[in-house]
C-alpha atoms as a PDB file:
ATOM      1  CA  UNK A   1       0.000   0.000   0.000  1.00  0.00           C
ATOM      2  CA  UNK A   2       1.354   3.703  -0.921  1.00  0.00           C
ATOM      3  CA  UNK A   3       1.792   5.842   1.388  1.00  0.00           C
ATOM      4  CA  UNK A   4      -0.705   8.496   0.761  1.00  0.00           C
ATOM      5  CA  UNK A   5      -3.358   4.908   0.804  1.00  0.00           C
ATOM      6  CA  UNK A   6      -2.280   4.631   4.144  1.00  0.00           C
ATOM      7  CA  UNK A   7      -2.900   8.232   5.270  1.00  0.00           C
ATOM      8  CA  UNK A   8      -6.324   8.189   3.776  1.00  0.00           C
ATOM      9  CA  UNK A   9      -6.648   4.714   4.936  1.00  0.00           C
ATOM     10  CA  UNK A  10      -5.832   6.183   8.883  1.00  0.00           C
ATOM     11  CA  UNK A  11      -7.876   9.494   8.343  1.00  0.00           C
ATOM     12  CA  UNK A  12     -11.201   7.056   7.299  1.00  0.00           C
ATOM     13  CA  UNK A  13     -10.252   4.729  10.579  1.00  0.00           C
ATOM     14  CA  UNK A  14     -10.380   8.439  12.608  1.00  0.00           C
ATOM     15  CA  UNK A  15     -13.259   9.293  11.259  1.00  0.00           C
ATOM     16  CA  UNK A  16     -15.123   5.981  11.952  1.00  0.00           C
ATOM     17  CA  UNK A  17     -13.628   6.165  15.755  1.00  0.00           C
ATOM     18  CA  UNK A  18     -14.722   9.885  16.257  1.00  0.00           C
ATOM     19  CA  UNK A  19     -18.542   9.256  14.484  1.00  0.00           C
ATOM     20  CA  UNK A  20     -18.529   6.270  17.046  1.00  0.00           C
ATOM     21  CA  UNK A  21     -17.661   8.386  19.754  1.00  0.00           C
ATOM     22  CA  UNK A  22     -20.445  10.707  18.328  1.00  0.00           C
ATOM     23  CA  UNK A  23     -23.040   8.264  18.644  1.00  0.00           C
ATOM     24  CA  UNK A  24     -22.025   7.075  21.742  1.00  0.00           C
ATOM     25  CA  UNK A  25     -22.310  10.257  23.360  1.00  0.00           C
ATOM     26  CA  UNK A  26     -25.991  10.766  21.680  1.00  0.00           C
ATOM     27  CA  UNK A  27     -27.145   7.540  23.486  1.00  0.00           C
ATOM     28  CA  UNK A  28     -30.202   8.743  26.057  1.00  0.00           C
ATOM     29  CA  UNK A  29     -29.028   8.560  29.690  1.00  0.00           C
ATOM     30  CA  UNK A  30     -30.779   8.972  32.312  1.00  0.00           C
ATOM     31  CA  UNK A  31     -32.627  12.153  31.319  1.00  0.00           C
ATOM     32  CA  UNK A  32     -33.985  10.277  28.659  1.00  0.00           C
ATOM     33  CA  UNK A  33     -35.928   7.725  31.006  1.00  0.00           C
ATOM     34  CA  UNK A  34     -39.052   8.804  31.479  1.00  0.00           C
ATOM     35  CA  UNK A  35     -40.917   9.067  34.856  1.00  0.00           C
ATOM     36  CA  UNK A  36     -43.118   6.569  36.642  1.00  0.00           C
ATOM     37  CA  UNK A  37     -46.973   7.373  35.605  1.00  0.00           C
ATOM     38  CA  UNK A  38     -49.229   6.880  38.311  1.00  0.00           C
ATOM     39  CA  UNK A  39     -52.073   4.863  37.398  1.00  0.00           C
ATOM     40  CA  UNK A  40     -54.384   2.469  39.377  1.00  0.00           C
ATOM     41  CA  UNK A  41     -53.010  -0.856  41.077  1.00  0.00           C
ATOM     42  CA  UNK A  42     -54.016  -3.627  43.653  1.00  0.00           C
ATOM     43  CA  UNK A  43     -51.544  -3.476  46.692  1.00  0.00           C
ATOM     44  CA  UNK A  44     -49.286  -5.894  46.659  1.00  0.00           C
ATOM     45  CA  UNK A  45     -49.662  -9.192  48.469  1.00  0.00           C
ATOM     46  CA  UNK A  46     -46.020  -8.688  49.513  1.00  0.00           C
ATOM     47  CA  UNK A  47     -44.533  -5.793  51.563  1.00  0.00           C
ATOM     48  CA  UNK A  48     -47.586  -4.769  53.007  1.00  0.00           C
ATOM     49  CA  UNK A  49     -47.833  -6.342  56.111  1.00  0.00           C
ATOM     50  CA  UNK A  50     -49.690  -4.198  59.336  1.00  0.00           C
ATOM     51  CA  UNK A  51     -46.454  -4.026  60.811  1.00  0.00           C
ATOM     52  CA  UNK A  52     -42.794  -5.636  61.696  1.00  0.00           C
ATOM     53  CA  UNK A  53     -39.317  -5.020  63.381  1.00  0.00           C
ATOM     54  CA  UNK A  54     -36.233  -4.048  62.084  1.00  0.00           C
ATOM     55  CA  UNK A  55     -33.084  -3.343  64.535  1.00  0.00           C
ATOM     56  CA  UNK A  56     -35.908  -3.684  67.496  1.00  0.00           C
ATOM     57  CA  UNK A  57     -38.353  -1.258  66.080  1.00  0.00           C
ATOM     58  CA  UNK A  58     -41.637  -1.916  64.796  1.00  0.00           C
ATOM     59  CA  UNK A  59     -42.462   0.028  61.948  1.00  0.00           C
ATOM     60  CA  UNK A  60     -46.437   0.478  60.806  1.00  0.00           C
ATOM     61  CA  UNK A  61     -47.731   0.301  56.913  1.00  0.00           C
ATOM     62  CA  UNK A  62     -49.949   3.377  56.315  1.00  0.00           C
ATOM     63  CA  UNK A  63     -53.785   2.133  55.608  1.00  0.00           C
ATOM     64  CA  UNK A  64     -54.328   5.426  53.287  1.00  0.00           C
ATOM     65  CA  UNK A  65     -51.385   7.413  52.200  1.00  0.00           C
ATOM     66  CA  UNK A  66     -53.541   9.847  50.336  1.00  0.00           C
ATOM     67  CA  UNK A  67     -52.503  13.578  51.183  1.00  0.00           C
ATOM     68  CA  UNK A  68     -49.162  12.200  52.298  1.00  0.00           C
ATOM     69  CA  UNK A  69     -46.152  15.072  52.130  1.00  0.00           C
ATOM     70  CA  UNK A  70     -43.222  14.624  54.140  1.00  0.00           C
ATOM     71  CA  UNK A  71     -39.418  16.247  54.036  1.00  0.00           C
ATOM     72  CA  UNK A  72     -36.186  14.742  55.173  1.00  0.00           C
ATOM     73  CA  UNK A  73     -33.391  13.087  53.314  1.00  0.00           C
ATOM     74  CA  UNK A  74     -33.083  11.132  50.419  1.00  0.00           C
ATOM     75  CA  UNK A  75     -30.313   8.521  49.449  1.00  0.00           C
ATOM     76  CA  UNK A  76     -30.258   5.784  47.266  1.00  0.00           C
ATOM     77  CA  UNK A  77     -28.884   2.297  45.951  1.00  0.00           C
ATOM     78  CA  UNK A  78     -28.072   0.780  42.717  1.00  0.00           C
ATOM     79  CA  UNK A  79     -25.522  -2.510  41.495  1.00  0.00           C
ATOM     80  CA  UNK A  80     -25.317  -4.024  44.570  1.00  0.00           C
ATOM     81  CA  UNK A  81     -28.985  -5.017  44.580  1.00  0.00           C
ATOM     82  CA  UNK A  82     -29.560  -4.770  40.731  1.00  0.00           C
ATOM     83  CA  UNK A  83     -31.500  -7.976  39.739  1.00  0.00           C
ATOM     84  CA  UNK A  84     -32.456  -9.032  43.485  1.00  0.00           C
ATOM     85  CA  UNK A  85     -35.968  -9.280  44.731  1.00  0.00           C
ATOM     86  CA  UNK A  86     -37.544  -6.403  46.468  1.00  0.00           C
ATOM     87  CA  UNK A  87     -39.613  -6.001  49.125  1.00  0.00           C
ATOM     88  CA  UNK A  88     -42.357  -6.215  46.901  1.00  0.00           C
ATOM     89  CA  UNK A  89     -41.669  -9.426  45.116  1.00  0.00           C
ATOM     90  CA  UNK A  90     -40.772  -7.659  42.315  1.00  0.00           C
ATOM     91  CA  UNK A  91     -37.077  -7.496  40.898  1.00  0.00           C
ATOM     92  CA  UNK A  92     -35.319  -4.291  41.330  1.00  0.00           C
ATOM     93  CA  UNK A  93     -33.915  -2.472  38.397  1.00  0.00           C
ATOM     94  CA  UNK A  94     -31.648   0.122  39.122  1.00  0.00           C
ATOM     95  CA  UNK A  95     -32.094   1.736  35.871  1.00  0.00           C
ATOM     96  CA  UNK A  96     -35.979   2.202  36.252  1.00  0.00           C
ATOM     97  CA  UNK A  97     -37.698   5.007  38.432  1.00  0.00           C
ATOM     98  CA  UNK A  98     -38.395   3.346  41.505  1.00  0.00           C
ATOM     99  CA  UNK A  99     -37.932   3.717  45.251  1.00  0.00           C
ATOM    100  CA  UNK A 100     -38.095   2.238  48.705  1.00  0.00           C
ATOM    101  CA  UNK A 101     -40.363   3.817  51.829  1.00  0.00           C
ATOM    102  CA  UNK A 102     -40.520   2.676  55.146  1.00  0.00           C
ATOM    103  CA  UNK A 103     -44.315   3.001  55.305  1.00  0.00           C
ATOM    104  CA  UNK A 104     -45.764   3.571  51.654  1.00  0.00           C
ATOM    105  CA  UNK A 105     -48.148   0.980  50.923  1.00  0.00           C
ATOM    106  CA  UNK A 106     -46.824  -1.190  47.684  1.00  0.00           C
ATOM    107  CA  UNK A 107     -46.499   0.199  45.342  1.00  0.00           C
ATOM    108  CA  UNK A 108     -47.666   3.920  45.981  1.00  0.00           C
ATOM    109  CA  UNK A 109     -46.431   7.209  43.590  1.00  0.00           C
ATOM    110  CA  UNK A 110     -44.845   9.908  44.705  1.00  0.00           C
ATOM    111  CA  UNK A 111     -42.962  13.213  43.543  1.00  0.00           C
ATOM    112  CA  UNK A 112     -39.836  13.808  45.155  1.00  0.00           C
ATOM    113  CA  UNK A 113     -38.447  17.144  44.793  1.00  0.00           C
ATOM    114  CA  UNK A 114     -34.526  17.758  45.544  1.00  0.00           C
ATOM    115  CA  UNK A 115     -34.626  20.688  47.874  1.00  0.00           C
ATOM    116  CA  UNK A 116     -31.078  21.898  46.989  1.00  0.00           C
ATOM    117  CA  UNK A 117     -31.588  22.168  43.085  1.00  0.00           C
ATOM    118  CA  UNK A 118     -35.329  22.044  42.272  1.00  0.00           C
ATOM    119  CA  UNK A 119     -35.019  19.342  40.256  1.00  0.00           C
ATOM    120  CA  UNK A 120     -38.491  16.193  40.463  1.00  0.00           C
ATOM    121  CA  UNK A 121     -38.936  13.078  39.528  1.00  0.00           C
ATOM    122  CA  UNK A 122     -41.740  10.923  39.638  1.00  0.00           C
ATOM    123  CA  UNK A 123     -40.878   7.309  40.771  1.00  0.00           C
ATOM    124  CA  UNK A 124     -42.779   4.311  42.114  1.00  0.00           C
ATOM    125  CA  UNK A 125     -42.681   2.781  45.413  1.00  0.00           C
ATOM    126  CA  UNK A 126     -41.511  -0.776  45.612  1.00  0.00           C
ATOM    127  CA  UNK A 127     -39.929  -1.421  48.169  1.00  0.00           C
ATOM    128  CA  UNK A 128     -38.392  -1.059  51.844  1.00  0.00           C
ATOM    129  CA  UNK A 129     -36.275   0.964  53.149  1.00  0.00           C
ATOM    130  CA  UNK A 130     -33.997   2.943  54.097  1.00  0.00           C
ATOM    131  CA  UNK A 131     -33.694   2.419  57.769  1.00  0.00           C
ATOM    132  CA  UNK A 132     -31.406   5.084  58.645  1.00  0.00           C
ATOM    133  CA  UNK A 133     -32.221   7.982  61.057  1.00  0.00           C
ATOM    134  CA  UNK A 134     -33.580  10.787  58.695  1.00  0.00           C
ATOM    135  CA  UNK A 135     -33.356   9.250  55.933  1.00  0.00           C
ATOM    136  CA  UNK A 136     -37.399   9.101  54.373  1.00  0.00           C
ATOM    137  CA  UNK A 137     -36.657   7.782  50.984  1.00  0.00           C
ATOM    138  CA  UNK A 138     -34.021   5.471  49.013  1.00  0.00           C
ATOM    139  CA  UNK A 139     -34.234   6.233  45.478  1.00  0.00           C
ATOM    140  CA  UNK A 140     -33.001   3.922  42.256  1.00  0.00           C
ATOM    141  CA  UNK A 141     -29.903   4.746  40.839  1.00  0.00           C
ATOM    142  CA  UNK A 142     -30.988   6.348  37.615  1.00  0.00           C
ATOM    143  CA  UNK A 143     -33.655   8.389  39.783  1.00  0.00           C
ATOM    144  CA  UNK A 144     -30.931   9.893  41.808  1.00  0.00           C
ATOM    145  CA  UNK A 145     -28.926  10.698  38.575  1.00  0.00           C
ATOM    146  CA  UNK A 146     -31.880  12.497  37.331  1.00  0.00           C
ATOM    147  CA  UNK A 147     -32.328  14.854  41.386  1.00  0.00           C
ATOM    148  CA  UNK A 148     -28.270  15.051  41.007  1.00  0.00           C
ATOM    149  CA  UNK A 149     -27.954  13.526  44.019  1.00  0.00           C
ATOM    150  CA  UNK A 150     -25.913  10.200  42.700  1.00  0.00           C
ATOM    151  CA  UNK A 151     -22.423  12.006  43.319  1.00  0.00           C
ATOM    152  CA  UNK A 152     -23.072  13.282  46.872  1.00  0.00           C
ATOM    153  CA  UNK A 153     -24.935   9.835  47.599  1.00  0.00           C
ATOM    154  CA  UNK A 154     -27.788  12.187  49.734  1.00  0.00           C
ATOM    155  CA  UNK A 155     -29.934  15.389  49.554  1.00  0.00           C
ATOM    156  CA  UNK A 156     -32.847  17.063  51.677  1.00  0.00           C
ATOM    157  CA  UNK A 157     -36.233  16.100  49.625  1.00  0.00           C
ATOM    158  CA  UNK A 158     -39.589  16.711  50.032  1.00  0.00           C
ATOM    159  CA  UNK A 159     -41.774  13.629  49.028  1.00  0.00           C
ATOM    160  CA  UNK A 160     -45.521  14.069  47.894  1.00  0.00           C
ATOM    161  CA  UNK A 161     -48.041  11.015  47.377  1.00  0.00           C
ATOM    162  CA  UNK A 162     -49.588  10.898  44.123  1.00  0.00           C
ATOM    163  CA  UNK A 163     -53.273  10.359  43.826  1.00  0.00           C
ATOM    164  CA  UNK A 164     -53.455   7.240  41.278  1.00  0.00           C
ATOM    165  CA  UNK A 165     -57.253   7.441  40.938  1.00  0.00           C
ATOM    166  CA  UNK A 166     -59.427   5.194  42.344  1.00  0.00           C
ATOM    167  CA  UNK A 167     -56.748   2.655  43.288  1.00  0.00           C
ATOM    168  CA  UNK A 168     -58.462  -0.157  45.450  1.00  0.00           C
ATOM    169  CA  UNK A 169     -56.954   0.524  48.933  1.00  0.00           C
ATOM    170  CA  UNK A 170     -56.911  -3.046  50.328  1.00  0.00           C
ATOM    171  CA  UNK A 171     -57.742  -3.255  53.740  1.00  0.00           C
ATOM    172  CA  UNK A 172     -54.523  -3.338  56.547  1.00  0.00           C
ATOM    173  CA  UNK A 173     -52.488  -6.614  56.146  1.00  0.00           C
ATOM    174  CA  UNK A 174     -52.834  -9.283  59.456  1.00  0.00           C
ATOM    175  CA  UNK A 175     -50.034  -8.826  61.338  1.00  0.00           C
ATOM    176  CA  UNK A 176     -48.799 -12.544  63.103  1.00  0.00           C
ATOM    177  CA  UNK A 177     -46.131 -11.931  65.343  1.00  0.00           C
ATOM    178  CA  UNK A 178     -47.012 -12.400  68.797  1.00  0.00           C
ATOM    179  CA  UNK A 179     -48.461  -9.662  70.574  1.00  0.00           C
ATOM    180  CA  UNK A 180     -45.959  -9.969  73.914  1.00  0.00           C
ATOM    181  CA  UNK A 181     -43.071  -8.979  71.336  1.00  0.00           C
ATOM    182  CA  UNK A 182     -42.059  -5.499  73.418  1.00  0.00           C
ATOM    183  CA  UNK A 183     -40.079  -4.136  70.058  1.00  0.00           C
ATOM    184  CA  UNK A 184     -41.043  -0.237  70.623  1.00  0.00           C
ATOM    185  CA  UNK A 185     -42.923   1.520  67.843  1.00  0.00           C
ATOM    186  CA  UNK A 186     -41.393   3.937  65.323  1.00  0.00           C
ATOM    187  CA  UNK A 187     -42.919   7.324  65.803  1.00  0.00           C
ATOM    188  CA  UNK A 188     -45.142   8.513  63.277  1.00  0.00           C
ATOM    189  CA  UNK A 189     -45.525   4.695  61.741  1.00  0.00           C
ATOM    190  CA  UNK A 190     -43.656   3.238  59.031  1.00  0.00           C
ATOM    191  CA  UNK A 191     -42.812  -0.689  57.893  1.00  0.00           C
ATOM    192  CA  UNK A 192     -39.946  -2.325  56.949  1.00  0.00           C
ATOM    193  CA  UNK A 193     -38.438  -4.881  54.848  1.00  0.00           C
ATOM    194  CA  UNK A 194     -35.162  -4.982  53.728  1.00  0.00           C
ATOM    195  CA  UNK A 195     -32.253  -2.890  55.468  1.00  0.00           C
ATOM    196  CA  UNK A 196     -30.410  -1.066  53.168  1.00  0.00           C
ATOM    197  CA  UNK A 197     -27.648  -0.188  55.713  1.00  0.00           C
ATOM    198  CA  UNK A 198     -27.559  -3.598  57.453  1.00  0.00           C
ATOM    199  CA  UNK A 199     -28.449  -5.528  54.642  1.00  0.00           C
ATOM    200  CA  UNK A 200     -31.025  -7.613  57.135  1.00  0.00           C
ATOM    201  CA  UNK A 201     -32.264  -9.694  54.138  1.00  0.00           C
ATOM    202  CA  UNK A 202     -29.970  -9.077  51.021  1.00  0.00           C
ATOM    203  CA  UNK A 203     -26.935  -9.837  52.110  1.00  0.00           C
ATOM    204  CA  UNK A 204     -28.065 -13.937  52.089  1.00  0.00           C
ATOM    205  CA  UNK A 205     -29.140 -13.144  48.450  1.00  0.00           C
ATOM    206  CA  UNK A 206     -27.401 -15.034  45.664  1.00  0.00           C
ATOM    207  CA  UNK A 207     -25.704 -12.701  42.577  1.00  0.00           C
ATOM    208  CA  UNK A 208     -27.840 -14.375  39.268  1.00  0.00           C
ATOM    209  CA  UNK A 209     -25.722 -15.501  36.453  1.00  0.00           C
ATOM    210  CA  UNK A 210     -25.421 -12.595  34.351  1.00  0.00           C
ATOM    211  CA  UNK A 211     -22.880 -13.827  31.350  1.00  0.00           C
ATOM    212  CA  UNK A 212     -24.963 -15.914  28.776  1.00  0.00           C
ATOM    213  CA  UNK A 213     -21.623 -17.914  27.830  1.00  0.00           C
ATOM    214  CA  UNK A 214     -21.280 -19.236  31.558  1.00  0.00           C
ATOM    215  CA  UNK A 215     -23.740 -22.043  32.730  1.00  0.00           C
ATOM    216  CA  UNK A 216     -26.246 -20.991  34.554  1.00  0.00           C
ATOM    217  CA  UNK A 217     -26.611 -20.370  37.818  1.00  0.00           C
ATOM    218  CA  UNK A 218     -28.807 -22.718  40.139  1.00  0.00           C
ATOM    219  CA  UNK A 219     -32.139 -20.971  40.936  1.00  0.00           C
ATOM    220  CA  UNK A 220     -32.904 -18.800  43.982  1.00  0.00           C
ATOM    221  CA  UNK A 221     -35.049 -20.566  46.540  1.00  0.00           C
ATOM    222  CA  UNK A 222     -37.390 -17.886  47.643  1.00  0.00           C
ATOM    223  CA  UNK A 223     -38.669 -17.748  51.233  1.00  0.00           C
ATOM    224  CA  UNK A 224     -42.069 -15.739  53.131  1.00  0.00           C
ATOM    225  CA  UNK A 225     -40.971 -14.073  55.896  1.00  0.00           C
ATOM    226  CA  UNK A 226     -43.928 -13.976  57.913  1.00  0.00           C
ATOM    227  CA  UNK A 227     -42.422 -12.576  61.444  1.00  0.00           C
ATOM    228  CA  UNK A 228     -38.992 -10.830  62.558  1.00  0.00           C
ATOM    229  CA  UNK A 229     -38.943 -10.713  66.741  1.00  0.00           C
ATOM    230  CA  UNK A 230     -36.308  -9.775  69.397  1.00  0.00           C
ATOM    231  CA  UNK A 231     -37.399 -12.925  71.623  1.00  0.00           C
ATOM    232  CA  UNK A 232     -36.872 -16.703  70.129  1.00  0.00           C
ATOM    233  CA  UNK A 233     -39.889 -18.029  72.028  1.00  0.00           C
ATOM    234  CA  UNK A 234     -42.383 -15.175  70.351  1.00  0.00           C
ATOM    235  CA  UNK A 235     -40.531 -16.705  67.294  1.00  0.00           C
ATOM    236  CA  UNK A 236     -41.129 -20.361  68.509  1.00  0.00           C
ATOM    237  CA  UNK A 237     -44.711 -20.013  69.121  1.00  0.00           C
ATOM    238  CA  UNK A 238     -45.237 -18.614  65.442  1.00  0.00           C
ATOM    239  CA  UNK A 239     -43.561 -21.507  64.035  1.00  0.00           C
ATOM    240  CA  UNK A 240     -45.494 -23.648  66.111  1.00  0.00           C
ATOM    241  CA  UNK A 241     -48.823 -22.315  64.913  1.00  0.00           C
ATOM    242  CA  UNK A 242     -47.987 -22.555  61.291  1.00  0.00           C
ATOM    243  CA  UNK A 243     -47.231 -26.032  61.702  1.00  0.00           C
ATOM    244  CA  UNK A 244     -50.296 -27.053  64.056  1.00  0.00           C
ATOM    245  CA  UNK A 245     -51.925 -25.044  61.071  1.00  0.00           C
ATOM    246  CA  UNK A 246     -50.925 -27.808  58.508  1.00  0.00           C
ATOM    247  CA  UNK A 247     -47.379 -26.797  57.234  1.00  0.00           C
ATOM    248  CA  UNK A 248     -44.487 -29.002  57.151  1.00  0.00           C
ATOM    249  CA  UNK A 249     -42.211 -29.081  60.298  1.00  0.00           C
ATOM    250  CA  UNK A 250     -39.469 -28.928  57.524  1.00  0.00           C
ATOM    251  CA  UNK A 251     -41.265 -26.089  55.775  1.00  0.00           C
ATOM    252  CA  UNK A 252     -41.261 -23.255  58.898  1.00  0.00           C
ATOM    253  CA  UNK A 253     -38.085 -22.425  60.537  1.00  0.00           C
ATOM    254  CA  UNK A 254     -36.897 -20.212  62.920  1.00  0.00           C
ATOM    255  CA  UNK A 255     -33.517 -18.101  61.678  1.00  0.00           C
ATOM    256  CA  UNK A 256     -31.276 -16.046  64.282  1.00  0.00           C
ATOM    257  CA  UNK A 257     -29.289 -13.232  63.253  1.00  0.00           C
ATOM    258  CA  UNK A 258     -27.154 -10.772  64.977  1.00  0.00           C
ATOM    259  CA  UNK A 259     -27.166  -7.002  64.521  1.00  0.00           C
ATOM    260  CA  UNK A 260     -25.413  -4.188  66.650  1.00  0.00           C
ATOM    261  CA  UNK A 261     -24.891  -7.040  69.211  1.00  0.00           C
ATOM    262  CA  UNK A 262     -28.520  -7.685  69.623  1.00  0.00           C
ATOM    263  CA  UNK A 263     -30.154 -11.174  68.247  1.00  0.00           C
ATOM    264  CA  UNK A 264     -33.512 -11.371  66.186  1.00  0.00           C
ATOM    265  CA  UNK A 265     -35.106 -14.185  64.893  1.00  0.00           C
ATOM    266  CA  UNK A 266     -37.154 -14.470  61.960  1.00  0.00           C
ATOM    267  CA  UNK A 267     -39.816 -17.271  60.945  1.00  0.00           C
ATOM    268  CA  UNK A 268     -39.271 -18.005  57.398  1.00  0.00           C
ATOM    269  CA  UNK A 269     -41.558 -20.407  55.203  1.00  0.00           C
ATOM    270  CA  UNK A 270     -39.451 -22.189  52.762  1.00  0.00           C
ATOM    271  CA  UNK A 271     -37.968 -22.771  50.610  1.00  0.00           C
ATOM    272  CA  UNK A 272     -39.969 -22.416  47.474  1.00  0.00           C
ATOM    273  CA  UNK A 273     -38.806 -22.924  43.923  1.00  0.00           C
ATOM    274  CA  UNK A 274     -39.837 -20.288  41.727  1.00  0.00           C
ATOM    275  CA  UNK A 275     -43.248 -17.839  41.375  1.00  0.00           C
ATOM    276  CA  UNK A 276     -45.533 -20.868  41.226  1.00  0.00           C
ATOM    277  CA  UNK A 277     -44.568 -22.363  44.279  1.00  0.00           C
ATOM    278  CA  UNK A 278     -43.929 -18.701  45.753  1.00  0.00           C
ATOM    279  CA  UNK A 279     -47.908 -18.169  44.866  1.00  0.00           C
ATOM    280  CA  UNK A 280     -49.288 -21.734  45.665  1.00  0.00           C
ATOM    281  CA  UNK A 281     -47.828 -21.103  49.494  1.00  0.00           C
ATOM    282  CA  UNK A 282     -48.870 -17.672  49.435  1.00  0.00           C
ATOM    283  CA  UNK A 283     -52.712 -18.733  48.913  1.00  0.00           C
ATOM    284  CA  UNK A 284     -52.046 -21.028  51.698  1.00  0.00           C
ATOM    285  CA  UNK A 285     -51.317 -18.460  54.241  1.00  0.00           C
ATOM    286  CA  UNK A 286     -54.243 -16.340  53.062  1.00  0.00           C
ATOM    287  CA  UNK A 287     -56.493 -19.360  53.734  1.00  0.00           C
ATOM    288  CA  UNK A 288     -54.688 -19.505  57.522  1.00  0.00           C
ATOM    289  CA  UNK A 289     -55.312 -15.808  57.849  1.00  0.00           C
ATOM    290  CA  UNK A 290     -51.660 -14.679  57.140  1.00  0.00           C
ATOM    291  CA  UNK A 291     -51.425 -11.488  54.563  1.00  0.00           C
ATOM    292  CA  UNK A 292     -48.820  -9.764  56.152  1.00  0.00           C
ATOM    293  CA  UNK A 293     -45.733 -11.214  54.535  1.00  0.00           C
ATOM    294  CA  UNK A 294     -42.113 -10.474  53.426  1.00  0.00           C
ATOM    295  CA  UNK A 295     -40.611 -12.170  50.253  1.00  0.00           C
ATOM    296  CA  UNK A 296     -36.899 -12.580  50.496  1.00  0.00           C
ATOM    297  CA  UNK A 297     -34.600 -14.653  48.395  1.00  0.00           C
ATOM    298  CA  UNK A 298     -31.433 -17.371  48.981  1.00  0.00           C
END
C-alpha cells in the first residue's frame, strides 16, 4: 500500500472512531428515562404487612397514604442489589424510576423534589427501606442521577403522594407476630423490609448468572418471611402455629441473626422454587389468615 493509501486509509479509521464516539455520546441517559406514571393498582400481596421489626423497632404500613407530604433526606442504591428481589416481590432495576419507603403501601407514587436544586422526579414505590435515622426515601440509581444527588450519595427532599385514581386501597395486612413482642414503635408509623444499611435480608441473596456464555446459575429458593422478633420463644410459638396449622415441620423455621450485638429471629416459610410455588404457598397463608408477609430470596 502507498503511502498516501495509508494516510487516507488512517484518516477514514479516525473518522469511523470519532462518528462512534459521536453516537455514543448521543445515546439517552438517564434524562432520557421517562418518569413513573401513576395509574391504578391492587396493593401488593407482599410488603404490606400491618407491621414488623427491624433493629428492634416496629415500623407500621400506612392504611391510606392519600394527602401524604413529608421532608427529610433522600439517598439511594443501585448494582449491589440490581437484579435481586424487592420487598415487593418484584425485581429491582436500578435503571428504572423506583424507590423504597418505610411506610408507603406497595407500590404507591410519589414526587420527590430535591430541595437543593429544584429538580423532580416521579418514581414508584416498591420497596423497603432505608432504615437510617432521617433518611425518608431510598431512590433507584438512575432516579438519583436524574435529582443530582448520585455524586453526593444524599440530599434534603420533600416527598408528595400521588393520587393514582381510584386505586383499590386493600384493607390493613394481618399482622402474626405475637403480641408480647415489646419491640417499641417507630414514631409517626412506618414498615420495613429490607435494610439497606444492614443488609437484614440481602446480604443472604445469591448474585444471578449474568454472562450468557457461563452455565447458569442454580435458581434462587425464595422464602415468606412472615415474622422478625427480638425474643426466640415469640418466634417459637409462630412456628409452632404454622405447623399445628398444617405446614411441614421442615417447611417453617426459625432463623437467628445478629445485629449491633442484639439477636432477632425471623420465621421463614421455605424454601420455594420459583413464582408458582412462591404463589401456591402464598394462597395457603391467606387461607390460615396470614397477609402480612415479606418475600426474600437465597
Amino acid at each position: 500500500m502507498s503511502g498516501r493509501r495509508r494516510v487516507s486509509a488512517l484518516f477514514m479509521l479516525l473518522l469511523c472512531v470519532h462518528g462512534c464516539g459521536m453516537l455514543a455520546d448521543k445515546r439517552p441517559g438517564a434524562s432520557g428515562i421517562a418518569d413513573a406514571i401513576p395509574r391504578p393498582e391492587q396493593r401488593s400481596r407482599y410488603g404490606n404487612p400491618s407491621s414488623y421489626v427491624v433493629h428492634g423497632r416496629r415500623y407500621y404500613v400506612m392504611a391510606d397514604a392519600r394527602g401524604y407530604k413529608e421532608r427529610g433526606i433522600a439517598s439511594w442504591y443501585g448494582k449491589k442489589f440490581d437484579g435481586k428481589r424487592t420487598s415487593s416481590g418484584e425485581v429491582y432495576d436500578m435503571h428504572k424510576m423506583t424507590a423504597a419507603h418505610k411506610q408507603l403501601p406497595l407500590p404507591s407514587y410519589v414526587q420527590v423534589t430535591n430541595l437543593e436544586n429544584g429538580l423532580q422526579v416521579v418514581v414508584r414505590v416498591n420497596d423497603r427501606g432505608p432504615f437510617h435515622a432521617q433518611r425518608v426515601i431510598d431512590l433507584s440509581y438512575v432516579a438519583a442521577v436524574k435529582l443530582g444527588l448520585d455524586k453526593s450519595g444524599t440530599a434534603p427532599v420533600e416527598v408528595v403522594v400521588l393520587d393514582a385514581t381510584a386505586a383499590p386501597v386493600a384493607p390493613a395486612a394481618t399482622n402474626v407476630e405475637a403480641s408480647n413482642d415489646t419491640s417499641s414503635p417507630a414514631p409517626g408509623g412506618g414498615a420495613p423490609v429490607v435494610d439497606k444499611g444492614s443488609d437484614l435480608v440481602r446480604q443472604l441473596s445469591r448474585q444471578p448468572a449474568t454472562t450468557p456464555a457461563q452455565p447458569a446459575a442454580p435458581e434462587v429458593s425464595l422464602y415468606i418471611q412472615v415474622g422478625s422478633f427480638r425474643f426466640r420463644e415469640n418466634a417459637v410459638r409462630q412456628q409452632h402455629t404454622l405447623q399445628q396449622a398444617g405446614l411441614a415441620p421442615t417447611d417453617v423455621r426459625v432463623e437467628a441473626e445478629q445485629v449491633d450485638a442484639q439477636n432477632y429471629y425471623r420465621v421463614l416459610v421455605g424454601p420455594l422454587a420459583g413464582e408458582e410455588a412462591l404463589s401456591r404457598r402464598a394462597d395457603e397463608l391467606d387461607q390460615l389468615g396470614i397477609d402480612g408477609y415479606l418475600v426474600v430470596e437465597r
